[in-house]
Every structure is written in structure tokens, then in C-alpha cells.
PDB file of N, CA and C in Angstrom:
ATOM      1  N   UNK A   1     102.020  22.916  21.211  1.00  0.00           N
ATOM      2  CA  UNK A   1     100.781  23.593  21.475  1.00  0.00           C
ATOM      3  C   UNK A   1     100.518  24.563  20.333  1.00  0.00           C
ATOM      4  N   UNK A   2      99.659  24.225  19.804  1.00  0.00           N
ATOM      5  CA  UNK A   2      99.238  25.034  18.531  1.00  0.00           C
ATOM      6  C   UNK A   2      98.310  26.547  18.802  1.00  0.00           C
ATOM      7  N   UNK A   3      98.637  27.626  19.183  1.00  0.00           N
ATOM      8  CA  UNK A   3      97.723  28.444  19.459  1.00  0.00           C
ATOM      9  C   UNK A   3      96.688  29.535  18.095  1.00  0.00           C
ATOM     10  N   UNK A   4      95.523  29.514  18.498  1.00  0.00           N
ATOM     11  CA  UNK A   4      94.747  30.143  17.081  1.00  0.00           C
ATOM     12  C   UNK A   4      94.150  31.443  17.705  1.00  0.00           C
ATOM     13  N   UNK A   5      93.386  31.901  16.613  1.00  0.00           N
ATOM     14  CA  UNK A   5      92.776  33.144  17.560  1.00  0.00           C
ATOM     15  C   UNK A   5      91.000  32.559  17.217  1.00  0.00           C
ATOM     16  N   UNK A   6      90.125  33.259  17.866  1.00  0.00           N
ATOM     17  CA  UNK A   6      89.066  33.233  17.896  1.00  0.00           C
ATOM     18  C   UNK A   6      88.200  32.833  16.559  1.00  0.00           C
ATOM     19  N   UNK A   7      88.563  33.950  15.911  1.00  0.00           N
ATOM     20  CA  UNK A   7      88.216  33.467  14.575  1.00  0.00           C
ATOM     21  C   UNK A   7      88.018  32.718  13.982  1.00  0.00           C
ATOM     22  N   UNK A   8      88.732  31.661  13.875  1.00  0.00           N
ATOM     23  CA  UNK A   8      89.056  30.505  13.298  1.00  0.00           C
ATOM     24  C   UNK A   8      88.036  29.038  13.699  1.00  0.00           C
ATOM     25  N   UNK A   9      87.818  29.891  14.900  1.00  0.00           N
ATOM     26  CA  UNK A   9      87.189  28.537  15.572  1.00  0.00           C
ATOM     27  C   UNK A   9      85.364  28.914  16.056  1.00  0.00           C
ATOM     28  N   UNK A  10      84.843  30.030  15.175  1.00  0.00           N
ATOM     29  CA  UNK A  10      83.510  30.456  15.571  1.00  0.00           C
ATOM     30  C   UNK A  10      82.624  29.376  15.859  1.00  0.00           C
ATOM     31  N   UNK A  11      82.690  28.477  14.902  1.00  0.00           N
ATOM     32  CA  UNK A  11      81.578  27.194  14.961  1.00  0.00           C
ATOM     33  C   UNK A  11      82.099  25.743  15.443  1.00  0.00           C
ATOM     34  N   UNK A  12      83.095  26.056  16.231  1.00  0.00           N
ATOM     35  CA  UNK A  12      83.471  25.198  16.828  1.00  0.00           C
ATOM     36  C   UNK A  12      83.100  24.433  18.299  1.00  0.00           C
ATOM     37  N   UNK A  13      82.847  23.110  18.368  1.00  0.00           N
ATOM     38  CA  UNK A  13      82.126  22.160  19.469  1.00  0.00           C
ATOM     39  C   UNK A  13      83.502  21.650  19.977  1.00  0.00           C
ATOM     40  N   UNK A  14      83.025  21.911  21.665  1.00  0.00           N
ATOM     41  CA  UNK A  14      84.200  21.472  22.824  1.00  0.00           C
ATOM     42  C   UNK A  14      83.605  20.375  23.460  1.00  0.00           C
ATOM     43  N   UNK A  15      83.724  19.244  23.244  1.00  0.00           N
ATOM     44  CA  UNK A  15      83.363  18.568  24.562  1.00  0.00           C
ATOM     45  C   UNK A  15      84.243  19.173  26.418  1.00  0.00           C
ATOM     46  N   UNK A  16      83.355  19.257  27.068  1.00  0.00           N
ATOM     47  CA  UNK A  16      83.209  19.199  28.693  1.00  0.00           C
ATOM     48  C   UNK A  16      83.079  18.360  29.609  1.00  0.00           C
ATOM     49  N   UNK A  17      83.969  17.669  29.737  1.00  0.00           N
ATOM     50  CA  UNK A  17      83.749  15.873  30.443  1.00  0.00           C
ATOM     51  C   UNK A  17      83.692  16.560  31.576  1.00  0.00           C
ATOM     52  N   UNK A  18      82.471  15.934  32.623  1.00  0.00           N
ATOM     53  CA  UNK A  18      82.137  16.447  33.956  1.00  0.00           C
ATOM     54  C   UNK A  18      82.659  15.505  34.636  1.00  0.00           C
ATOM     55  N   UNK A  19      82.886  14.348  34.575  1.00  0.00           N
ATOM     56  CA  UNK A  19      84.285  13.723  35.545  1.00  0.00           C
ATOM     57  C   UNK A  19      85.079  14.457  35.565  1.00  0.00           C
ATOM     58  N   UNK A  20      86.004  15.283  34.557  1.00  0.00           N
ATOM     59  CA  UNK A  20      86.532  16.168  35.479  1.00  0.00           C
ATOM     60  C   UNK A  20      86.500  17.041  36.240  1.00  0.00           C
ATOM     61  N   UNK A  21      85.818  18.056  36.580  1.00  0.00           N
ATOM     62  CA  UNK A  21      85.331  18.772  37.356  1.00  0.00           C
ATOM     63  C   UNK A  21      85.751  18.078  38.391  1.00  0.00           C
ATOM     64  N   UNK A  22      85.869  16.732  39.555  1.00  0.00           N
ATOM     65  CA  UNK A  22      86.280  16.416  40.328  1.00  0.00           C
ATOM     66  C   UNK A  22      87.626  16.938  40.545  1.00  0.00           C
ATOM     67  N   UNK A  23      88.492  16.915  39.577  1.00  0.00           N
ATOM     68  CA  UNK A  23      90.267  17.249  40.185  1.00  0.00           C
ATOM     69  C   UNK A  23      90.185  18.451  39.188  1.00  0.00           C
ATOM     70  N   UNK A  24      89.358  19.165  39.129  1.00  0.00           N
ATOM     71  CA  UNK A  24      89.454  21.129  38.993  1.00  0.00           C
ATOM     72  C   UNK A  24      90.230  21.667  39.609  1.00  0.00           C
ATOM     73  N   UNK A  25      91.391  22.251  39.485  1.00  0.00           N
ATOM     74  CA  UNK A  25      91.604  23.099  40.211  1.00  0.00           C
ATOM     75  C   UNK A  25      91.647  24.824  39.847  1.00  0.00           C
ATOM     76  N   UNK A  26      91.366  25.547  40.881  1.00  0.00           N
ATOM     77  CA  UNK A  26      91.319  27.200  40.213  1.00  0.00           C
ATOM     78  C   UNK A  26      92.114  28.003  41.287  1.00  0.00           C
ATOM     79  N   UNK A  27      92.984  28.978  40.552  1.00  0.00           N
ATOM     80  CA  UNK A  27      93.857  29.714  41.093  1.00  0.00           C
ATOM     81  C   UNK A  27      93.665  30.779  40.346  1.00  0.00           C
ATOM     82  N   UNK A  28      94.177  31.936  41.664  1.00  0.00           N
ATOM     83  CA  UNK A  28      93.856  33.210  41.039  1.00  0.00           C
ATOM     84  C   UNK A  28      95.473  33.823  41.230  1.00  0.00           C
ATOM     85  N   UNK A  29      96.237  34.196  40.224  1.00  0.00           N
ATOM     86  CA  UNK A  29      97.180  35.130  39.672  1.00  0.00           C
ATOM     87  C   UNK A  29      97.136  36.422  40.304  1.00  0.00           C
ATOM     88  N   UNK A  30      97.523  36.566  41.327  1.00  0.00           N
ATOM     89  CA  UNK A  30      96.841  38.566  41.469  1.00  0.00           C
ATOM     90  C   UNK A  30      98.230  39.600  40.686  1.00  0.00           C
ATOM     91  N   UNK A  31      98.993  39.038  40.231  1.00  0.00           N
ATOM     92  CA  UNK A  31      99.915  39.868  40.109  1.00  0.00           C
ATOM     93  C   UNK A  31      99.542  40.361  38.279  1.00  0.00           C
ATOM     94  N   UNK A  32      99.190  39.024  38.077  1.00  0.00           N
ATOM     95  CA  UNK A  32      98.618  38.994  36.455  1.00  0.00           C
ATOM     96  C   UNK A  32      96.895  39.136  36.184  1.00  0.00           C
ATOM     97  N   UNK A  33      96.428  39.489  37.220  1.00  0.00           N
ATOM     98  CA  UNK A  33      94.771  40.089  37.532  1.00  0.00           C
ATOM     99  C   UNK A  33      93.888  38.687  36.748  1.00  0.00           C
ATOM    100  N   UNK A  34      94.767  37.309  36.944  1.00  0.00           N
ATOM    101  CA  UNK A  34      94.354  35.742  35.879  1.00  0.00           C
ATOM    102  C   UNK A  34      93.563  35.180  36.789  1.00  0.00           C
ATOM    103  N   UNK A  35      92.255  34.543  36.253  1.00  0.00           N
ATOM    104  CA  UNK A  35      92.085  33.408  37.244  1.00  0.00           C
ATOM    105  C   UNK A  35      92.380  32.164  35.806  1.00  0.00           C
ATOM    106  N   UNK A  36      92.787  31.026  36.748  1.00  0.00           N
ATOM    107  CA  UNK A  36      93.570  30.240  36.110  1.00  0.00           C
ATOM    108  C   UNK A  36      92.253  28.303  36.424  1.00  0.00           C
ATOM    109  N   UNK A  37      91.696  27.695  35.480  1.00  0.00           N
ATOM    110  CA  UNK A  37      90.577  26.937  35.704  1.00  0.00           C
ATOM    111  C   UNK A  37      91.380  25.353  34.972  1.00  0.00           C
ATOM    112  N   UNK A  38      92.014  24.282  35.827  1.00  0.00           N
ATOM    113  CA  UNK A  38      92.415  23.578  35.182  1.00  0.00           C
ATOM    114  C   UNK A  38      91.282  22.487  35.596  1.00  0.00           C
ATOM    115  N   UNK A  39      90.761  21.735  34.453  1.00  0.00           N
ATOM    116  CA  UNK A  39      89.999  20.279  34.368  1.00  0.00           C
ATOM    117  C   UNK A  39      91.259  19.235  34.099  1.00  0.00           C
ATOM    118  N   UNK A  40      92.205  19.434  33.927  1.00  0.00           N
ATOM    119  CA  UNK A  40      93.496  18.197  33.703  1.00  0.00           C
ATOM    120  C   UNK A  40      94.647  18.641  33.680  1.00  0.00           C
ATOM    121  N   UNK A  41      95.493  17.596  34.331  1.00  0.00           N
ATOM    122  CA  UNK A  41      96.842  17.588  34.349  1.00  0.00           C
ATOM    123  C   UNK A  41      97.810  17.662  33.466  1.00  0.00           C
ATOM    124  N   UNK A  42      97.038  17.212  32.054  1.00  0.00           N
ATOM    125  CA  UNK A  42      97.223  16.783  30.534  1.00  0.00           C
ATOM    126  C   UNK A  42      97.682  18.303  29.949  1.00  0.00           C
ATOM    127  N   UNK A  43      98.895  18.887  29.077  1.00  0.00           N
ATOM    128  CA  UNK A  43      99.109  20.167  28.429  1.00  0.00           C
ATOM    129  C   UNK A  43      98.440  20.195  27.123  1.00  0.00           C
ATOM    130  N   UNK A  44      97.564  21.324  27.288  1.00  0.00           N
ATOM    131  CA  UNK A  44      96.654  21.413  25.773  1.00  0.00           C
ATOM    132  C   UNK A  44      97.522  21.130  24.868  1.00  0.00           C
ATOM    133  N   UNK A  45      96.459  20.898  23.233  1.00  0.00           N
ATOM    134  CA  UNK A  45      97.215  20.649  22.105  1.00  0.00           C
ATOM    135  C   UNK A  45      96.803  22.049  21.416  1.00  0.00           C
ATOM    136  N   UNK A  46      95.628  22.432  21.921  1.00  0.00           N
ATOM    137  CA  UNK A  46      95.379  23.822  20.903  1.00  0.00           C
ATOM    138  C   UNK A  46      94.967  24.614  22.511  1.00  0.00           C
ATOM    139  N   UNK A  47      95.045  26.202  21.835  1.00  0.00           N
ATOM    140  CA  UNK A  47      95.204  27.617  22.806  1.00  0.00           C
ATOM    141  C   UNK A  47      94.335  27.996  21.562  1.00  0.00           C
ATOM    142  N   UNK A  48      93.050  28.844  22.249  1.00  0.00           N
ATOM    143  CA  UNK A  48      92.635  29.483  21.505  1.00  0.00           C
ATOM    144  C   UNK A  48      92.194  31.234  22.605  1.00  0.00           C
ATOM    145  N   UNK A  49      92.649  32.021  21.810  1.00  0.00           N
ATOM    146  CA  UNK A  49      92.533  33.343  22.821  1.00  0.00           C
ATOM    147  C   UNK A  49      91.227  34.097  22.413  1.00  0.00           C
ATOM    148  N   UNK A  50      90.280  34.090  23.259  1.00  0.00           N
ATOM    149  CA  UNK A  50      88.880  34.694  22.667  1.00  0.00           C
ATOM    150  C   UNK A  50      89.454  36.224  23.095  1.00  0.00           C
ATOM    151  N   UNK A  51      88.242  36.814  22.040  1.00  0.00           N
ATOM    152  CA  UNK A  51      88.308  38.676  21.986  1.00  0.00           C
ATOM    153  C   UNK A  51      88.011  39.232  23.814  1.00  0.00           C
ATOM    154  N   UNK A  52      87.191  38.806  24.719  1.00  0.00           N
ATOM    155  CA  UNK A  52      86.953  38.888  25.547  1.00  0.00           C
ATOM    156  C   UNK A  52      88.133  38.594  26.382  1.00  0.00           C
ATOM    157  N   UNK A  53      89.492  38.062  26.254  1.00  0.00           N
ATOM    158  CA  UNK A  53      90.298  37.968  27.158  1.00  0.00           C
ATOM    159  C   UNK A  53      90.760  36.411  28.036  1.00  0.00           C
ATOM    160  N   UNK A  54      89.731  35.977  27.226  1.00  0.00           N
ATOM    161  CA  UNK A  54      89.744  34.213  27.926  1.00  0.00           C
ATOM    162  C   UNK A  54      90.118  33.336  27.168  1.00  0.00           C
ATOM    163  N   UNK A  55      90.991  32.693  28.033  1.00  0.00           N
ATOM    164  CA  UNK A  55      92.124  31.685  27.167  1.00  0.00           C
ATOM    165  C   UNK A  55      92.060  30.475  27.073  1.00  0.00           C
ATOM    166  N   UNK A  56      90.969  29.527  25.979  1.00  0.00           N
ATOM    167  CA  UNK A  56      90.336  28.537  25.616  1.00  0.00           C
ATOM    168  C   UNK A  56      91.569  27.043  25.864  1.00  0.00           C
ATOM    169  N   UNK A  57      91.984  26.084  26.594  1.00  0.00           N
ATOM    170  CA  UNK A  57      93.192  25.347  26.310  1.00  0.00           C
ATOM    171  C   UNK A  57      92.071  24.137  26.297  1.00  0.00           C
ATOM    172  N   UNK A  58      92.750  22.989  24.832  1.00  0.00           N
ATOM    173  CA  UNK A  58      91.599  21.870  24.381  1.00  0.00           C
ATOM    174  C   UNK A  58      93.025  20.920  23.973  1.00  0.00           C
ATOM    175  N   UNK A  59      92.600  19.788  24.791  1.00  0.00           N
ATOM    176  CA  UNK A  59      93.369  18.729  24.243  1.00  0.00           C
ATOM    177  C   UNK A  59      92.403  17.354  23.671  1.00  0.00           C
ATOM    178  N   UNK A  60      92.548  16.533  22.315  1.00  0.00           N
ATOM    179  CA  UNK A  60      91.111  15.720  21.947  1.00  0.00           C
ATOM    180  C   UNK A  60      90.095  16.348  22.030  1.00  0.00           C
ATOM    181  N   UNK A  61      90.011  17.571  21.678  1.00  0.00           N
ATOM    182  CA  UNK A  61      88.469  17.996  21.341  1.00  0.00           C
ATOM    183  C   UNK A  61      87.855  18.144  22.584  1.00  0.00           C
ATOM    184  N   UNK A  62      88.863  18.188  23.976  1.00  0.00           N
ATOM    185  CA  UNK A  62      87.940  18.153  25.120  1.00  0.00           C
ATOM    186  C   UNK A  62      88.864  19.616  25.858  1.00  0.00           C
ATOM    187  N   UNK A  63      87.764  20.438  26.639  1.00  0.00           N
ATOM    188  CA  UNK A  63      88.175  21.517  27.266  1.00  0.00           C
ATOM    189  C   UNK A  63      89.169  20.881  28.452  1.00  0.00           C
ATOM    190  N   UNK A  64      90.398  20.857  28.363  1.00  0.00           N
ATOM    191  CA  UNK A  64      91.042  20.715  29.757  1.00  0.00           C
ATOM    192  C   UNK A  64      91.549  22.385  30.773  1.00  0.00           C
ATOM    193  N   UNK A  65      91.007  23.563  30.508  1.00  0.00           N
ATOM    194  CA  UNK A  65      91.362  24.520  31.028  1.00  0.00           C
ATOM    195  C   UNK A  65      90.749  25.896  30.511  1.00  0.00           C
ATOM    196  N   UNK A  66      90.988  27.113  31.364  1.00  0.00           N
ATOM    197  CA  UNK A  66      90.493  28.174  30.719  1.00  0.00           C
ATOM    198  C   UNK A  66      91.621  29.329  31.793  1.00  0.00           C
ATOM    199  N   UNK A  67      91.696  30.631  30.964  1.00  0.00           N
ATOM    200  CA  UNK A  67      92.418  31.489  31.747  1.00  0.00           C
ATOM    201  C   UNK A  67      91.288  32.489  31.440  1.00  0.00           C
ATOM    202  N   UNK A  68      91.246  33.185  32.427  1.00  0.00           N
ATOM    203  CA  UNK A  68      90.554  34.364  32.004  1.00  0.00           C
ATOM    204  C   UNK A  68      91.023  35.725  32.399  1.00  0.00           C
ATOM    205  N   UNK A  69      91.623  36.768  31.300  1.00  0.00           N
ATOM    206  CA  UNK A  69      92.585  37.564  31.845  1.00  0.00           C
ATOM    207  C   UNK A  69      92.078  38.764  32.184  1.00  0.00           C
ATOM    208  N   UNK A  70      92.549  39.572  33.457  1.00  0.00           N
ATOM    209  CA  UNK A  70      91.633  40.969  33.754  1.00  0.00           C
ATOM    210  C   UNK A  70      89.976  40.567  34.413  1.00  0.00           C
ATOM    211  N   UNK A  71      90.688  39.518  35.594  1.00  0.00           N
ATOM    212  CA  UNK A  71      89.368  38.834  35.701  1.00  0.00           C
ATOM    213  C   UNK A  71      88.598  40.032  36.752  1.00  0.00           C
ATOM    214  N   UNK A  72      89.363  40.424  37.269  1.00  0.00           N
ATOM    215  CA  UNK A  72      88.796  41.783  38.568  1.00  0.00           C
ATOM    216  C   UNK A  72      87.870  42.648  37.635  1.00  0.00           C
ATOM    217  N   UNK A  73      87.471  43.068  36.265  1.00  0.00           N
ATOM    218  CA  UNK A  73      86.601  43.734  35.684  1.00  0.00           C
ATOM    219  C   UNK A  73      85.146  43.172  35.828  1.00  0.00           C
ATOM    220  N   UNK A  74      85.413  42.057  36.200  1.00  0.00           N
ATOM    221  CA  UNK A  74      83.945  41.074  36.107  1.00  0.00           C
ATOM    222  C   UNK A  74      83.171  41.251  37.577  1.00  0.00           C
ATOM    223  N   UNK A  75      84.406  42.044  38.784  1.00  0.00           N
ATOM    224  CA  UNK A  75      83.847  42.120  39.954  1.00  0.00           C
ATOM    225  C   UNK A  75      82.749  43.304  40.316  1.00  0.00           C
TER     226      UNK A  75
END
């Protein structure tokens, strides 16, 4: 798993396959304040950590996940 930071990837295009969205699953972390957004079973090939706290995971150029950390600020 190759992880980058934000930077690197400003102009960067994710495909979003909406077949997955069927086997989504989302869990919320309370101990780590995470909500946790998986589109696949598949372990990313790239991690990218945006400035905002949300944790980009892309395997083939396609979004299979997202973390988003300190999600209770958004409440």
C-alpha cells in the first residue's frame, strides 16, 4: 500500500463504480472519533490522507473506501 499526501494528487480523477455502493459497508470507530466507508473487500493500492482529515483508499484508479477522522466535528 503506497500511501501519499494530498499534494501530490491535486488534479487527480477517481473513478466511483456505483455497483458498489450495493456491498458498502460503514462503521463508526467511537473510540477513534472514525467513520470508516468501505465500497470493497479488495485492500487499497494507494492511501492518500487529505488536509481535512479524510483518508482517500484507491485500488485501479477506483475509490474502494474512505476514513474520515474526527468525524463528530461535522455534527
Amino acid at each position: 500500500m503506497n500511501e501519499q499526501s494530498e499534494s501530490q494528487y491535486r488534479s487527480r480523477t477517481v473513478v466511483v463504480d456505483i455497483a458498489m455502493l450495493e456491498n458498502a459497508t460503514i462503521v463508526y470507530d467511537q473510540v477513534t472519533d472514525t467513520l470508516h466507508i468501505s465500497l470493497s473487500k479488495e485492500e487499497a493500492e494507494e492511501v492518500i490522507l487529505l488536509e481535512n482529515g479524510v483518508i482517500v483508499k484507491i485500488r485501479d484508479g477506483k475509490l474502494v473506501g474512505l476514513s474520515v477522522q474526527g468525524i463528530s466535528r461535522y455534527s
